[in-house]
Protein backbone atom coordinates (compact mmCIF):
# COMPACT_ATOMS: atom_id res chain seq x y z
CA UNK A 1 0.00 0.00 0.00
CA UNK A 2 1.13 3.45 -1.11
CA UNK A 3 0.27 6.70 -0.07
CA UNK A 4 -1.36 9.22 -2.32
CA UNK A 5 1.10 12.19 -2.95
CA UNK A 6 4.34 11.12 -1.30
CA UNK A 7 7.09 13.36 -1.07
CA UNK A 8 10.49 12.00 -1.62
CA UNK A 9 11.44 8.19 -0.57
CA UNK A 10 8.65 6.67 1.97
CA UNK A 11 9.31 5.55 5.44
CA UNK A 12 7.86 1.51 4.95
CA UNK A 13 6.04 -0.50 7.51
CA UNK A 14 5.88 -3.93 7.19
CA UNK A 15 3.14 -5.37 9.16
CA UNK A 16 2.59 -9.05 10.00
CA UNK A 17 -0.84 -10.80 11.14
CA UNK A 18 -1.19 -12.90 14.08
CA UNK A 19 -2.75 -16.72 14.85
CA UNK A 20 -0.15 -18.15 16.63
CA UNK A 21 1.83 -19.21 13.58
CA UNK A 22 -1.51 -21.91 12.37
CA UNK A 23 -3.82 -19.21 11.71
CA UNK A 24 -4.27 -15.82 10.19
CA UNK A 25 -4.23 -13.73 6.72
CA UNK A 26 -2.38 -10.65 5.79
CA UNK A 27 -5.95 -9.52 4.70
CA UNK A 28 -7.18 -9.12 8.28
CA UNK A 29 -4.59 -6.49 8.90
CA UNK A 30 -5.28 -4.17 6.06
CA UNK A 31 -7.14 -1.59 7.98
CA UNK A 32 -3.94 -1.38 10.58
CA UNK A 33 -2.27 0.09 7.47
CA UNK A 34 -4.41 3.20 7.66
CA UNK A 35 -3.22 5.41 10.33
CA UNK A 36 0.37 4.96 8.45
CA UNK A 37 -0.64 5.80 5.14
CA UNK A 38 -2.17 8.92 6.30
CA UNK A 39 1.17 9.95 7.81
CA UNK A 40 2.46 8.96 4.12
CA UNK A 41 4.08 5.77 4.78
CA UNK A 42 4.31 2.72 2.74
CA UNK A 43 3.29 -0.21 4.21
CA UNK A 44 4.23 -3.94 2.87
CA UNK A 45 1.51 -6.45 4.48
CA UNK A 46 3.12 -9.88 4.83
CA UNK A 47 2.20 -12.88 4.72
CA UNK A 48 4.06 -16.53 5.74
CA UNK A 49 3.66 -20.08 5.50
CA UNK A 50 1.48 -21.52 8.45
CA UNK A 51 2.08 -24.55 10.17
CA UNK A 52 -0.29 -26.24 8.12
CA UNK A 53 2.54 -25.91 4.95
CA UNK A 54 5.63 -25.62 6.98
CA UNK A 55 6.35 -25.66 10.79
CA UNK A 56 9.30 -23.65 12.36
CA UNK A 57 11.43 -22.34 11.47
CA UNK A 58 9.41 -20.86 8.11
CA UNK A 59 7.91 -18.24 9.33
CA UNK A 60 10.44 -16.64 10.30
CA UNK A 61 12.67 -17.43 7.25
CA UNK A 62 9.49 -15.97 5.21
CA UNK A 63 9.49 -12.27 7.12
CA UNK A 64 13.12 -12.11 6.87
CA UNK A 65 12.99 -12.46 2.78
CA UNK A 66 10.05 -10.40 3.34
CA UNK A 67 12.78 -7.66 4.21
CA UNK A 68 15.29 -8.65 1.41
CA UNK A 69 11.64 -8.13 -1.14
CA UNK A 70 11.23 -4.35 0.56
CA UNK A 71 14.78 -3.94 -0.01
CA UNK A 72 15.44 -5.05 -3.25
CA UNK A 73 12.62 -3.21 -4.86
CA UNK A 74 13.09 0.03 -2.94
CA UNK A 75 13.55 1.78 -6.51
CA UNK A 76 10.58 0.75 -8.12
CA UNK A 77 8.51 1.58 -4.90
CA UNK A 78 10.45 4.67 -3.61
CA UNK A 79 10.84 2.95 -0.06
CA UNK A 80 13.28 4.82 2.02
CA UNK A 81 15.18 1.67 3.24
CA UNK A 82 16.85 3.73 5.98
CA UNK A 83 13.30 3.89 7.55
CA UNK A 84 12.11 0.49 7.88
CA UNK A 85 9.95 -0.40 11.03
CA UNK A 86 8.48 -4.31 11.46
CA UNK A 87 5.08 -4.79 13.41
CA UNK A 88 2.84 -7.23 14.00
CA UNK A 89 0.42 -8.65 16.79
CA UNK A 90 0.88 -12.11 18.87
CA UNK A 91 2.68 -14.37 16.60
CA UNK A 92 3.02 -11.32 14.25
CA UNK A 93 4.86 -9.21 17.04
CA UNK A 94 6.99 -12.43 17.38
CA UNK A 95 7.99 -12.29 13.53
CA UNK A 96 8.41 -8.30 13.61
CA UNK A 97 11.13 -9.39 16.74
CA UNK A 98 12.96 -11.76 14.94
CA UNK A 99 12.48 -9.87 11.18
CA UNK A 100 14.69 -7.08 13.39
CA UNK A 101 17.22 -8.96 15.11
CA UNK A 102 18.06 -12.61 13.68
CA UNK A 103 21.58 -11.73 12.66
CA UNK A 104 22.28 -12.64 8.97
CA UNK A 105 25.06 -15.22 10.60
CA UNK A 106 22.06 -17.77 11.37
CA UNK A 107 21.58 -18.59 7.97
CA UNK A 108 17.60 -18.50 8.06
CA UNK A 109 17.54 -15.64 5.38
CA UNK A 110 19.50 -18.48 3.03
CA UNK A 111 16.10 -18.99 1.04
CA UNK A 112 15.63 -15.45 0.38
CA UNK A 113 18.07 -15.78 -3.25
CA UNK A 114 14.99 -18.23 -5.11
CA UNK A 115 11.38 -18.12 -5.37
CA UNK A 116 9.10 -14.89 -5.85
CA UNK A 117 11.40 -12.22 -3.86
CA UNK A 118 11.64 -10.30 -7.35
CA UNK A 119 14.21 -7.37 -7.70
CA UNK A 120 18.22 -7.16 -7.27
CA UNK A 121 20.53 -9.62 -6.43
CA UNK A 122 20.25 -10.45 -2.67
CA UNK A 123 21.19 -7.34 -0.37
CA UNK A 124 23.28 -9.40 2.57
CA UNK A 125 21.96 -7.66 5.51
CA UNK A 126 18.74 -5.11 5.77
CA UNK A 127 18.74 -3.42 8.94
CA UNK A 128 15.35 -2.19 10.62
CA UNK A 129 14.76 1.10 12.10
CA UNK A 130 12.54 -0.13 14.82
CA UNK A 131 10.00 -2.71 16.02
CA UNK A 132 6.20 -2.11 17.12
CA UNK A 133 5.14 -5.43 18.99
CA UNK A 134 1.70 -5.86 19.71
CA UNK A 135 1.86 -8.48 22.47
CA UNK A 136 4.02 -11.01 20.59
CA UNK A 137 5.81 -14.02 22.07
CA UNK A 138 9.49 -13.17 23.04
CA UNK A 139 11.03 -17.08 24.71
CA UNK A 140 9.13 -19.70 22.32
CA UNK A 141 10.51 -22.87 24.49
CA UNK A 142 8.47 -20.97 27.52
CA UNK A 143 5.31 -22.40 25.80
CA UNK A 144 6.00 -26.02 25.05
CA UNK A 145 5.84 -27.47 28.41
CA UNK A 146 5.51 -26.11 31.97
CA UNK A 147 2.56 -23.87 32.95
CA UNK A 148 2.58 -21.75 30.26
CA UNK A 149 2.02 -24.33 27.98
CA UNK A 150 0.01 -23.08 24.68
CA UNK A 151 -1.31 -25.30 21.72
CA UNK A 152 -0.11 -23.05 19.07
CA UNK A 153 3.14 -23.51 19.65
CA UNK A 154 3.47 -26.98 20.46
CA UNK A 155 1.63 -27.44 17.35
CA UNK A 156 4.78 -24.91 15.00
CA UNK A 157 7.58 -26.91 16.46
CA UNK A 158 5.15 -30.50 16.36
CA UNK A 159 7.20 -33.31 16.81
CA UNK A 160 10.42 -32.16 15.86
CA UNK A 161 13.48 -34.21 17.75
CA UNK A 162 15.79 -30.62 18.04
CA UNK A 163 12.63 -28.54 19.00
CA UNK A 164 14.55 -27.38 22.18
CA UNK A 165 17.55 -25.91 19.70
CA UNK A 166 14.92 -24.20 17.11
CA UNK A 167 12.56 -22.72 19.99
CA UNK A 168 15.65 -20.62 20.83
CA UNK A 169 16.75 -20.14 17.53
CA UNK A 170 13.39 -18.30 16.71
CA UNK A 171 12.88 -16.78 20.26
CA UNK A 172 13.64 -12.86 20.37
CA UNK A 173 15.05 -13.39 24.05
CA UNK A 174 18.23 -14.96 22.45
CA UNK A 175 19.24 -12.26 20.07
CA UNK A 176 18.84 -9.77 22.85
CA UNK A 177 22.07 -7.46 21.94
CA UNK A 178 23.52 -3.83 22.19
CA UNK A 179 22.49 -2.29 18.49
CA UNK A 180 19.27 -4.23 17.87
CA UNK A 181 16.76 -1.76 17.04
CA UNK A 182 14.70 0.17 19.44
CA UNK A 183 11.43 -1.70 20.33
CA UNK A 184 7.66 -0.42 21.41
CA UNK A 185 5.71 -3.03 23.21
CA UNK A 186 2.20 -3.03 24.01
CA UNK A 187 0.85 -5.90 25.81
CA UNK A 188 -2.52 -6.10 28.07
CA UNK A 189 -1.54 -7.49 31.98
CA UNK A 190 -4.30 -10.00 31.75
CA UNK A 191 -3.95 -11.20 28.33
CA UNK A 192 -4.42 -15.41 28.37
CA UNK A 193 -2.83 -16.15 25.22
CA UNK A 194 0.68 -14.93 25.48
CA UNK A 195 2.05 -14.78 29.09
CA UNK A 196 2.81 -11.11 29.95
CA UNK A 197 5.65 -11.49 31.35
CA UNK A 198 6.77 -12.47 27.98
CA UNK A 199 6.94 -8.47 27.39
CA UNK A 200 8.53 -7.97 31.20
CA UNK A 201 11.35 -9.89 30.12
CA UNK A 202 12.04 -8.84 27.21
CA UNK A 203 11.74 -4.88 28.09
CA UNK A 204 14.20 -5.82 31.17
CA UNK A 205 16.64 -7.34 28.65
CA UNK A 206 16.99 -4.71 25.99
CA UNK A 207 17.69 -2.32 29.39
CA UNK A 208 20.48 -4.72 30.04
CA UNK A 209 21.58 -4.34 26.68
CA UNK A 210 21.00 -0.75 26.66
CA UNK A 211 19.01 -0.86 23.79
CA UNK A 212 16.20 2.19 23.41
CA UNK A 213 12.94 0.55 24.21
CA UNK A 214 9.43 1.11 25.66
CA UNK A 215 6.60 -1.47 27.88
CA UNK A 216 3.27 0.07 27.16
CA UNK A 217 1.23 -1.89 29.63
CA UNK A 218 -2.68 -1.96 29.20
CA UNK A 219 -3.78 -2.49 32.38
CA UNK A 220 -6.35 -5.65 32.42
CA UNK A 221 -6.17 -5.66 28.62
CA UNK A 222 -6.71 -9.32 27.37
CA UNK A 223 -4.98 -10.24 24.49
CA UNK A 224 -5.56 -7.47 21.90
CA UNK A 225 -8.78 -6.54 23.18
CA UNK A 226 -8.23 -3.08 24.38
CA UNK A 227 -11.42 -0.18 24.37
CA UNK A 228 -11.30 2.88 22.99
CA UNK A 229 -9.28 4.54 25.84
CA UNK A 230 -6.75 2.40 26.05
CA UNK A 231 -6.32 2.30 22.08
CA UNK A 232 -6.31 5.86 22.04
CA UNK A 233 -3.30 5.70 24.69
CA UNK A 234 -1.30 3.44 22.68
CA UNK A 235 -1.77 5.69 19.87
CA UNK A 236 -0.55 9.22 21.31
């Protein structure tokens, strides 16, 4: 999505829908895209291959080519690559995490050269400006066993025998580092799908790290169900 009468190269947003990695559409998110097309951004809605096609690590591998396709067409769509910020809710905050600090040294971007991410040659690393995380999961192992046990995820990393090595590859807890980009969470104190304390931890680490970052609780807010006060909040 484009805005109308853009002036110079375009800030992007690349946005990323939610279901707990077995659920979801890019189309559900289009009116997200609004309020950043008014200020005369670009936004790139995103969308990845479920569990139901591919379990873990794919999604992630998918947002990060994701990037490479917003990079490597900057040109044709006047995207101001310097200006790239990655959101999404639940599993999409997850995949706007990892989409802004999986280090190119893990390899999963190795897919990114084939397929349908048209432009360029392969740009080796594209660096994000910032992350907005709606209430996304930050330690993926934390929800395969133990109290905070949650279906969704057992179902993305299914039976796999190293499931223990690729919940931390794909967990934003482990790339926790000084220079990541700054990062906005929002995330309701009562929300039953993904543990807040999920957000606690991760807004502790990046202060560790001393890496620019913001917890915007909702106090009682479930999980993405906020009223119009609270919204409004996030917003300003």
């Amino acid at each position: 999505y484009l805005p109308a009468n853009p002036s110079g190269a375009t800030p992007v947003l690349m946005m990323i829908h939610g279901g707990g990695w077995v659920q979801g559409t890019k189309e559900s998110q289009a009116l997200r895209a609004l309020p950043y097309l008014e200020m005369g951004w670009a936004v790139v809605n995103v969308t990845y291959r479920l569990v139901q096609v591919s379990r873990a690590p794919a999604a992630v591998e998918d947002c990060l080519c994701a990037l490479q396709w917003i990079a490597r067409n900057a040109e044709r769509y006047n995207f101001d690559i310097s200006r790239i910020v990655t959101t999404g809710n639940s599993a999409g905050g997850h995949l706007a995490l990892t989409s802004g600090m999986v280090p190119a040294s893990t390899g999963l971007g190795r897919e990114c050269a084939s397929g349908s991410f048209t432009g360029p040659a392969t740009i080796g690393s594209v660096e994000v400006a910032a992350i907005i995380n709606w209430y996304g999961i930050t330690d993926v192992a934390d929800l395969l066993e133990g109290p905070n046990t949650k279906g969704y995820a057992v179902q993305w990393l299914g039976g796999l025998a190293n499931r223990a090595e690729i919940a931390a590859l794909v967990s934003p807890l482990t790339y926790v580092r000084r220079g990541v980009p700054p990062v906005l969470t929002i995330h309701g104190d009562a929300d039953p799908i993904v543990p807040y304390q999920h957000a606690v931890r991760l807004h502790a680490a990046l202060d560790d790290a001393a890496v620019p970052n913001e917890l915007h609780t909702v106090a009682g807010g479930s999980h993405g169900r906020f009223n119009r006060t609270q919204t409004l909040a996030i917003y300003e």
